[in-house]
Structures are given as structure tokens and as C-alpha cells.
N, C-alpha and C. Protein backbone atom coordinates (compact mmCIF):
# COMPACT_ATOMS: atom_id res chain seq x y z
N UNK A 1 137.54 89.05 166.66
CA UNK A 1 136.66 88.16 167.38
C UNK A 1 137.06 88.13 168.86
N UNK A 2 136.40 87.89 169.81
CA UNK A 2 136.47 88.10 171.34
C UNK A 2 136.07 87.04 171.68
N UNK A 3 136.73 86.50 173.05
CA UNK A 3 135.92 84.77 173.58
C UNK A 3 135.28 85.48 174.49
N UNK A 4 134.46 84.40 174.85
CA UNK A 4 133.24 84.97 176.40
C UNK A 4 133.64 83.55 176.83
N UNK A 5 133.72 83.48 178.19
CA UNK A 5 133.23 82.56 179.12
C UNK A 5 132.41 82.66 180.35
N UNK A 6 131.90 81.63 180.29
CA UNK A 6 130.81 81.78 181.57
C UNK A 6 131.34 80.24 182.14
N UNK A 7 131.18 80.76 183.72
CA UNK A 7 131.95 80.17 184.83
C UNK A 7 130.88 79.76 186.24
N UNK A 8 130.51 78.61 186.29
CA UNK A 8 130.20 78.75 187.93
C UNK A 8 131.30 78.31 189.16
N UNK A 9 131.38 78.67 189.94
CA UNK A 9 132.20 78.17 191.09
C UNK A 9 131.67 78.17 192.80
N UNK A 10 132.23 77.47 193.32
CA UNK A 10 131.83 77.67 195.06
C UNK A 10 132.90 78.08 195.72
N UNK A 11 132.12 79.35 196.28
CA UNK A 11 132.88 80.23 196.97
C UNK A 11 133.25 79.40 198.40
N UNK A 12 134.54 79.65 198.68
CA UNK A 12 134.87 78.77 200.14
C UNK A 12 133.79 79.72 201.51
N UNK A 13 133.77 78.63 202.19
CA UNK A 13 133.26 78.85 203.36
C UNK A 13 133.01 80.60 204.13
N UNK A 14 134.75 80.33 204.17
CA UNK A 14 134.83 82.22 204.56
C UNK A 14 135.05 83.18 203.97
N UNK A 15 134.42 82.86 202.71
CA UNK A 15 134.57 84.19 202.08
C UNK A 15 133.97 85.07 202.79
N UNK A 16 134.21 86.57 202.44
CA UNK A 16 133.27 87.65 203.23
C UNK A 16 133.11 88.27 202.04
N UNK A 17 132.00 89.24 201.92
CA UNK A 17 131.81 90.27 201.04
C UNK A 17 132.80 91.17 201.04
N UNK A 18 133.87 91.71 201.84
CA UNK A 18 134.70 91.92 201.58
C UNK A 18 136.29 91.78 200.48
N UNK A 19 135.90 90.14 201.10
CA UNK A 19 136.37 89.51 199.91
C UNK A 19 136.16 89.50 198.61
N UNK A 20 135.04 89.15 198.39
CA UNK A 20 134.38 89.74 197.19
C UNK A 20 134.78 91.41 196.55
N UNK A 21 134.14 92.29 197.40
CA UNK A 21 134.99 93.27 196.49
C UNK A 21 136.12 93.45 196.44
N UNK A 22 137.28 93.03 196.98
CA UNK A 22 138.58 92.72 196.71
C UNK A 22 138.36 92.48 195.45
N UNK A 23 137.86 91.15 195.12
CA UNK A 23 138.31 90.79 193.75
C UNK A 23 137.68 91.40 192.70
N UNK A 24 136.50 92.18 193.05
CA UNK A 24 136.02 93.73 191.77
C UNK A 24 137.02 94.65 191.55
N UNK A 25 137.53 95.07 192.96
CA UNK A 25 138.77 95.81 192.99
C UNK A 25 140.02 95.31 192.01
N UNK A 26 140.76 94.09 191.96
CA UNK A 26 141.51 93.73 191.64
C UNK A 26 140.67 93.99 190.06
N UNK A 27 139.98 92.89 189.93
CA UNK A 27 139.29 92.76 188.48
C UNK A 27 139.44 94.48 187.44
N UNK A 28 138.74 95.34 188.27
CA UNK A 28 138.44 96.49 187.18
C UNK A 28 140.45 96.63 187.48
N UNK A 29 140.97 96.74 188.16
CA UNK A 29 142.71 97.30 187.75
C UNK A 29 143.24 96.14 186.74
N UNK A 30 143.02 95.10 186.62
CA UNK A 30 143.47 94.21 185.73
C UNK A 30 142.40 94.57 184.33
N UNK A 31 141.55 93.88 184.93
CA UNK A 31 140.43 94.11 183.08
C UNK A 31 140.74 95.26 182.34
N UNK A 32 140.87 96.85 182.86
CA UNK A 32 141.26 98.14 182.52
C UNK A 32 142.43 98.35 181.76
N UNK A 33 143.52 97.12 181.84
CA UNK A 33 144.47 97.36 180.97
C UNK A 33 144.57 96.33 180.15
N UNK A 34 143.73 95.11 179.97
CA UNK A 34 143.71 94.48 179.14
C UNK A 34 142.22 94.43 178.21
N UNK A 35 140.94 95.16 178.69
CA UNK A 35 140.25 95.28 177.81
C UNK A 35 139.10 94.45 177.99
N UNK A 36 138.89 93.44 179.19
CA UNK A 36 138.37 92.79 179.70
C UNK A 36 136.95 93.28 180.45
N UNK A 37 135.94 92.74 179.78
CA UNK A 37 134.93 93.02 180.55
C UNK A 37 133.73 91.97 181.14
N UNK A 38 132.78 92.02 182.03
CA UNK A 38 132.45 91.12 182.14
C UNK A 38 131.19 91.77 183.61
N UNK A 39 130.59 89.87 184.08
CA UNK A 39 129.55 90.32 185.16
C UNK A 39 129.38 89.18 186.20
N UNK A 40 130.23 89.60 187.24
CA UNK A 40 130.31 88.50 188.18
C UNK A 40 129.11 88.64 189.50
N UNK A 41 128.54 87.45 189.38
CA UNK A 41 127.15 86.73 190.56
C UNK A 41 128.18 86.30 191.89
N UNK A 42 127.74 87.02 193.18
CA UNK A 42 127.83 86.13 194.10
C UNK A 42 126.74 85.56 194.59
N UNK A 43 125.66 84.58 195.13
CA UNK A 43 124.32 84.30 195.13
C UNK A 43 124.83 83.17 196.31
N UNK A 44 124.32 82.69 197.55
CA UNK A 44 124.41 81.68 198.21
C UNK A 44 125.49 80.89 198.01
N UNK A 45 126.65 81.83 198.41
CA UNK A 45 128.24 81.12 198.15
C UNK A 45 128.59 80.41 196.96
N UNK A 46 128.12 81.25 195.87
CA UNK A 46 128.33 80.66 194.51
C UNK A 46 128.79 81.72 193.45
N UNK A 47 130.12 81.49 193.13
CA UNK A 47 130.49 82.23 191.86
C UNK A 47 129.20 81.90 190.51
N UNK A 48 128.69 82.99 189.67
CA UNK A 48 128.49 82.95 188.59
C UNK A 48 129.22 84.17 187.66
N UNK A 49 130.36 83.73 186.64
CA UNK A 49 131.18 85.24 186.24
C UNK A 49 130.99 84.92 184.31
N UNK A 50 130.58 86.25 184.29
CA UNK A 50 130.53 85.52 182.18
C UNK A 50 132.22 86.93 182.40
N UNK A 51 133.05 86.45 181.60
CA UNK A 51 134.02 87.27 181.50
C UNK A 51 134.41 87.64 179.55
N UNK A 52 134.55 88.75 179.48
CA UNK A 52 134.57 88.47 177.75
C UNK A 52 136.13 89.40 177.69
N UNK A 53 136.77 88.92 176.32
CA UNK A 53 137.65 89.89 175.78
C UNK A 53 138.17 88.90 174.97
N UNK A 54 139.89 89.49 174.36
CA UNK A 54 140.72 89.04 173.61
C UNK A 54 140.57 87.41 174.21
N UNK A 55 140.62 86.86 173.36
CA UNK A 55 141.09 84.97 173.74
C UNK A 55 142.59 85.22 174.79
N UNK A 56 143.52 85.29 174.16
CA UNK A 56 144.62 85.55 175.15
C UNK A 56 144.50 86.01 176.36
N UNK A 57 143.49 87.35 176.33
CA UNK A 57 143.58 87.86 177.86
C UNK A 57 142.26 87.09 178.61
N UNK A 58 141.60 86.24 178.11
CA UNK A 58 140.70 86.03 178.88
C UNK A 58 140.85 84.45 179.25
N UNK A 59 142.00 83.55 178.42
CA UNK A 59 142.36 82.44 178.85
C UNK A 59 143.65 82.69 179.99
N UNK A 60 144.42 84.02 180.08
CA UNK A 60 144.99 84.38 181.16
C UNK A 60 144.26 84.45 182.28
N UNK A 61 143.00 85.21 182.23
CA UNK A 61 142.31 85.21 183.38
C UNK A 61 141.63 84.75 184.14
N UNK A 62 141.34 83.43 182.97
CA UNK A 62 140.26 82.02 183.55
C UNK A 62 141.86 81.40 184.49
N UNK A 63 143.12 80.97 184.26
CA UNK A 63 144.00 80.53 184.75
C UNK A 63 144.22 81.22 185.95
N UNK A 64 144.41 82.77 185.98
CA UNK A 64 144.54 83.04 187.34
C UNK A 64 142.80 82.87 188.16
N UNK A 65 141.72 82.68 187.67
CA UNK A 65 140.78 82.55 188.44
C UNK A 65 140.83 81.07 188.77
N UNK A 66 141.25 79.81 188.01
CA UNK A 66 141.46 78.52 188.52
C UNK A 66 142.13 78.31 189.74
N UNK A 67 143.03 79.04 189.74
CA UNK A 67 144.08 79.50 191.16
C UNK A 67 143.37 79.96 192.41
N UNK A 68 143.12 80.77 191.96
CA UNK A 68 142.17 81.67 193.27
C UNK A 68 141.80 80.72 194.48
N UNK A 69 142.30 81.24 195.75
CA UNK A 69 141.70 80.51 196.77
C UNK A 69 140.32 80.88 197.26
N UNK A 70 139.76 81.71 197.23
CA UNK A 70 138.21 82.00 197.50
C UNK A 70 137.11 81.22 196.90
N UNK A 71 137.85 80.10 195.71
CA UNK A 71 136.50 78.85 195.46
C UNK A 71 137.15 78.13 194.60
N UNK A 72 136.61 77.29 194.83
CA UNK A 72 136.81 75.85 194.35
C UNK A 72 135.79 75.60 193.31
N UNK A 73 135.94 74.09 192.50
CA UNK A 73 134.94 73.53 191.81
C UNK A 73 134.86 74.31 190.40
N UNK A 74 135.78 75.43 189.86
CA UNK A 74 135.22 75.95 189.04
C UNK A 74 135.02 74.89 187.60
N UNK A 75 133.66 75.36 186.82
CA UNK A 75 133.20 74.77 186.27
C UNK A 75 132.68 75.53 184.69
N UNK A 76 133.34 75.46 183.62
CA UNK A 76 133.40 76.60 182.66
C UNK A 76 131.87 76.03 181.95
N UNK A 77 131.27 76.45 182.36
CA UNK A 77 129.68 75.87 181.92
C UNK A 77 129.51 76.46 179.90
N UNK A 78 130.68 77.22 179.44
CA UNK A 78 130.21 77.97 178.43
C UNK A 78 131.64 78.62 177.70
N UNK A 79 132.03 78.09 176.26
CA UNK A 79 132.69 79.50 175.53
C UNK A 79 132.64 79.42 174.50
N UNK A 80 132.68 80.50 173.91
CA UNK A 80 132.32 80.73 172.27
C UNK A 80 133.29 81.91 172.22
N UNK A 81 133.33 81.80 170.59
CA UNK A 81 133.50 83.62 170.05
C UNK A 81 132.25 84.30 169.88
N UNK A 82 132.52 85.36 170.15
CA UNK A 82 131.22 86.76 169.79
C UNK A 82 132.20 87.88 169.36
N UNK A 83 131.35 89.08 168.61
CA UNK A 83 131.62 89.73 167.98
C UNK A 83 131.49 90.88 168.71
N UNK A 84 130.99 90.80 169.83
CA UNK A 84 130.91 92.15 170.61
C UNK A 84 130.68 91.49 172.08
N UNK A 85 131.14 92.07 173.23
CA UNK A 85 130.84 92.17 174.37
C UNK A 85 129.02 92.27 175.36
N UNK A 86 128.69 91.60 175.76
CA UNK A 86 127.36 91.84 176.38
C UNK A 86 127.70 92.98 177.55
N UNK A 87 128.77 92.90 177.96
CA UNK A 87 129.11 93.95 179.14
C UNK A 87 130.53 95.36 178.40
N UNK A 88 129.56 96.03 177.60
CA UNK A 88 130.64 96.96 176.88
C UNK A 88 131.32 98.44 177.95
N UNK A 89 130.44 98.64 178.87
CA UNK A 89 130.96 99.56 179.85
C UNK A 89 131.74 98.84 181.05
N UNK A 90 131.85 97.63 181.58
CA UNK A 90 131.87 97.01 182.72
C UNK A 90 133.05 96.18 182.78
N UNK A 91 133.95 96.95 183.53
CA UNK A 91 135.55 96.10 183.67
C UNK A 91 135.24 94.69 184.25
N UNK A 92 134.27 95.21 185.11
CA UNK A 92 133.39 93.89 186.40
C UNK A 92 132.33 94.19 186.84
N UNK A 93 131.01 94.24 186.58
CA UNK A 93 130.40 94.41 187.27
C UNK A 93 129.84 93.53 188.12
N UNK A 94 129.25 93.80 189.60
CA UNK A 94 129.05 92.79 190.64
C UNK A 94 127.46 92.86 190.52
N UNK A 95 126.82 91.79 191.29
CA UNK A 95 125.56 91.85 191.82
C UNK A 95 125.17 90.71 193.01
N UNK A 96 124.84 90.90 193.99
CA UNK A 96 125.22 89.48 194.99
C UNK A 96 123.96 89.88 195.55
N UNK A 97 123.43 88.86 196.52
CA UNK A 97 122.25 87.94 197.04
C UNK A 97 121.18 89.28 197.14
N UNK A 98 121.19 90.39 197.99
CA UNK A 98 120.62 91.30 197.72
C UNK A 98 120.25 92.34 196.92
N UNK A 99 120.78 92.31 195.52
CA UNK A 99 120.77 92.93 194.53
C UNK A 99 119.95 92.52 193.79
N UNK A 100 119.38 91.32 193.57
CA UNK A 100 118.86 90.48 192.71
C UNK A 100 117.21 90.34 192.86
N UNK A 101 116.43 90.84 191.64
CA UNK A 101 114.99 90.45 192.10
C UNK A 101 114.49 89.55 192.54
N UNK A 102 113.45 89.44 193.29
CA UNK A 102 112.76 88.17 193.63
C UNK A 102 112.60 87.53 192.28
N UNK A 103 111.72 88.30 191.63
CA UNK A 103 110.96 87.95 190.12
C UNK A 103 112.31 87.59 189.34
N UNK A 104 113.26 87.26 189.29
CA UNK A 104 114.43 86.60 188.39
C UNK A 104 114.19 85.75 188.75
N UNK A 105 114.79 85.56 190.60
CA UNK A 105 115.22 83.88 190.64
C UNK A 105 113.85 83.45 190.60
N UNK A 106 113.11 83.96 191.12
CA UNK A 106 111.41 82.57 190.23
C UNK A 106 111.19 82.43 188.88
N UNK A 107 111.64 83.34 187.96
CA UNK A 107 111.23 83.33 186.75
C UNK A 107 112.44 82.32 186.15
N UNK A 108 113.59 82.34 186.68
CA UNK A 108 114.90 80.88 185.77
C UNK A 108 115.07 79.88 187.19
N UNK A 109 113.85 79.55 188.02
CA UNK A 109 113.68 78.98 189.17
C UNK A 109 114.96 77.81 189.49
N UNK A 110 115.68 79.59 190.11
CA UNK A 110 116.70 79.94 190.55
C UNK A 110 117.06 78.40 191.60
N UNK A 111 118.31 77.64 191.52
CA UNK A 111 118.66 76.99 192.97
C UNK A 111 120.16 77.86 193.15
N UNK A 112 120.41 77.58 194.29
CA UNK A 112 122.29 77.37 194.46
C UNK A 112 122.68 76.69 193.76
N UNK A 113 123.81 77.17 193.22
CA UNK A 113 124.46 76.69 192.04
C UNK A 113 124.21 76.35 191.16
N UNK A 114 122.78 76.54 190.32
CA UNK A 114 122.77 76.07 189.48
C UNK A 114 123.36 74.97 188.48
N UNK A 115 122.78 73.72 189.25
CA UNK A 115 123.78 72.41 189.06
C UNK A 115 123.49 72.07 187.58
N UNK A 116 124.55 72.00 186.97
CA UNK A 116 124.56 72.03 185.38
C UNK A 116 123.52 70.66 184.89
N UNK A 117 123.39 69.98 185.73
CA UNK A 117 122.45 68.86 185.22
C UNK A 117 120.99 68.91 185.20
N UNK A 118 120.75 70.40 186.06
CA UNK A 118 119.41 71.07 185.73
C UNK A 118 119.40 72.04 184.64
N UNK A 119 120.86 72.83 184.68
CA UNK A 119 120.53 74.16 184.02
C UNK A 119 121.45 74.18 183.32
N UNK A 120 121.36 74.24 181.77
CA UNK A 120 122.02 74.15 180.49
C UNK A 120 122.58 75.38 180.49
N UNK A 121 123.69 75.65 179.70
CA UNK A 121 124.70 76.82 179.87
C UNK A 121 123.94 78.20 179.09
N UNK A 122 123.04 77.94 178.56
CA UNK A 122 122.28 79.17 177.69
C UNK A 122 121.17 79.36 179.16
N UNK A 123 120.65 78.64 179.78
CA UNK A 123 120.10 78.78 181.12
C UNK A 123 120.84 79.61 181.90
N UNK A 124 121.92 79.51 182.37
CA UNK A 124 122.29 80.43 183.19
C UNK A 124 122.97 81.63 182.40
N UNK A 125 123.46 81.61 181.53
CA UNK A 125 123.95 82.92 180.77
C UNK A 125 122.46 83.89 180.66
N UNK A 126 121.31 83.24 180.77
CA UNK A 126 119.95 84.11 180.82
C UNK A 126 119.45 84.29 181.89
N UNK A 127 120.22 83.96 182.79
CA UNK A 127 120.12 84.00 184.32
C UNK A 127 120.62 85.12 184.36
N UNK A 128 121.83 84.97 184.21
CA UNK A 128 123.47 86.06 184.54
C UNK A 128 122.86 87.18 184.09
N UNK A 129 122.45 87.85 182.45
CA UNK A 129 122.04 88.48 182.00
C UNK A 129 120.51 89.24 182.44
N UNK A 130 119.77 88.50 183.08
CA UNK A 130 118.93 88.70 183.80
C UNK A 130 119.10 89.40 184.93
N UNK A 131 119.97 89.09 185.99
CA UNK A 131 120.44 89.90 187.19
C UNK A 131 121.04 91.20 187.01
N UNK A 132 121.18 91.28 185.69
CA UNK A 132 122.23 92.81 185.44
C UNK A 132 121.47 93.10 184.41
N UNK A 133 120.66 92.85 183.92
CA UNK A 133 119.93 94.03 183.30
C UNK A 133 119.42 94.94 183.32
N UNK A 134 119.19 95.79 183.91
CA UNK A 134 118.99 97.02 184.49
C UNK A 134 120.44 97.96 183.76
N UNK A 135 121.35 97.48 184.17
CA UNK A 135 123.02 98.19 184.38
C UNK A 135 123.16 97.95 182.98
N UNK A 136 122.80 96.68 182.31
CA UNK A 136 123.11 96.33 180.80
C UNK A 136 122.19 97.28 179.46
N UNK A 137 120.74 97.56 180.51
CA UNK A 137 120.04 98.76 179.75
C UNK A 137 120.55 99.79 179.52
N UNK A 138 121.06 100.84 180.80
CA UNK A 138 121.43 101.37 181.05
C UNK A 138 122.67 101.86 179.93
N UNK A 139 123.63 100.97 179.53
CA UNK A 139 124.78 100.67 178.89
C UNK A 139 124.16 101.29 177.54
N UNK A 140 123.26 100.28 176.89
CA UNK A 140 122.86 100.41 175.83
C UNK A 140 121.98 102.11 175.52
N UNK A 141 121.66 102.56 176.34
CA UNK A 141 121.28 103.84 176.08
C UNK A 141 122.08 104.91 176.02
N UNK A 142 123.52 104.53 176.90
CA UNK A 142 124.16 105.63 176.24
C UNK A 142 124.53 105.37 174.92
């Protein structure tokens, strides 16, 4: 059995996209040896990350992401066991403000941050899943 969590957070002020792929960078060298996969949102200075693997390695990695100085507020909107991974190729995959269709954020009428008192945790996990589907098709055809 494998845990998933899904995470929103606010990215500090100065983050840069740079920053950001730093932490893809870091992510695929860490996830790669523990088995960890997953699909992190940057969207209007807002973490959205579903991260899946072993319980052990993925309650290690929610702890070092609680740490992280690049955002605050994190907020575990979601965890369960599953039996398989939604992201089976993807140490990390990214998708941030320009990546993202128009037709998503109108269709799960999208805000910043998706403030949990609008949007129930199966809401944004169909959000999340929504922004990377394309890459998640993709997956499934090989």
C-alpha cells in the first residue's frame, strides 16, 4: 500500500521560478532514490503538490517540505492509502501559471489558493489532476 498526500501552501513573496526549479531539481534526486512520485502546481504564489509513495518516505518528505523556507501555511488538504500511484513516470512533475489551460481554471473555477472552505480536497486533487493531464495521458499509453 502507498500514502498520497495532497498539500496546498503559499509560496513566500520572493520566490523566483528559479526557485522553483531548484526544488524539481532537488525533488527528482531525492524522489529517484526513494521511489517517490508525484505533481507539484505553482499558480499565483501558491504551492499545490499531491506527492505519493512508501508512508515512511513520504511522511519524511512532507517533514522536510514543512521546513522549507520558500512557503509557509502548508496545509495537508488530503491522505489516504492507494494501491498505485496517479503519477507512475514522474519523480516531480511541475506545471506553473503558464502551463495551465484557460479551460481548467474555468472549468474547477479556479481562485488563488484554493481556500479549503470553498474547495473540498477531492476538488482540488481534480484540479491537480486536471493541470497534468496531458503528461498523465501520455504516461498511461506507454
Amino acid at each position: 500500500m502507498l500514502k498520497q498526500v495532497l498539500y496546498s501552501s503559499t509560496a513566500n513573496t520572493d520566490i523566483t521560478m528559479r526557485d522553483v526549479l531548484e526544488i524539481i531539481r532537488v525533488s527528482h534526486n531525492r524522489n529517484s532514490k526513494s521511489g517517490l512520485t508525484g505533481g507539484l502546481l505553482f499558480l499565483d504564489g501558491y504551492f499545490y503538490q499531491l506527492l505519493e509513495g512508501i508512508p515512511s518516505d513520504v511522511d519524511a518528505a512532507m517533514q522536510r517540505i514543512q521546513r522549507d523556507w520558500r512557503h509557509h501555511d502548508v496545509h495537508v488538504r488530503r491522505q489516504q492509502r492507494v494501491t498505485s500511484p496517479v503519477f507512475t513516470d514522474d519523480w516531480m512533475a511541475l506545471r506553473s501559471d503558464a502551463q495551465i489551460p484557460t479551460e481548467v481554471l474555468q472549468e474547477y473555477h479556479y481562485q488563488p489558493g484554493m481556500p479549503a472552505e470553498r474547495y473540498q480536497a477531492d476538488d482540488l486533487f481534480a484540479f491537480l489532476i486536471a493541470c497534468f493531464e496531458n503528461e498523465l495521458h501520455q504516461q498511461m499509453v506507454h
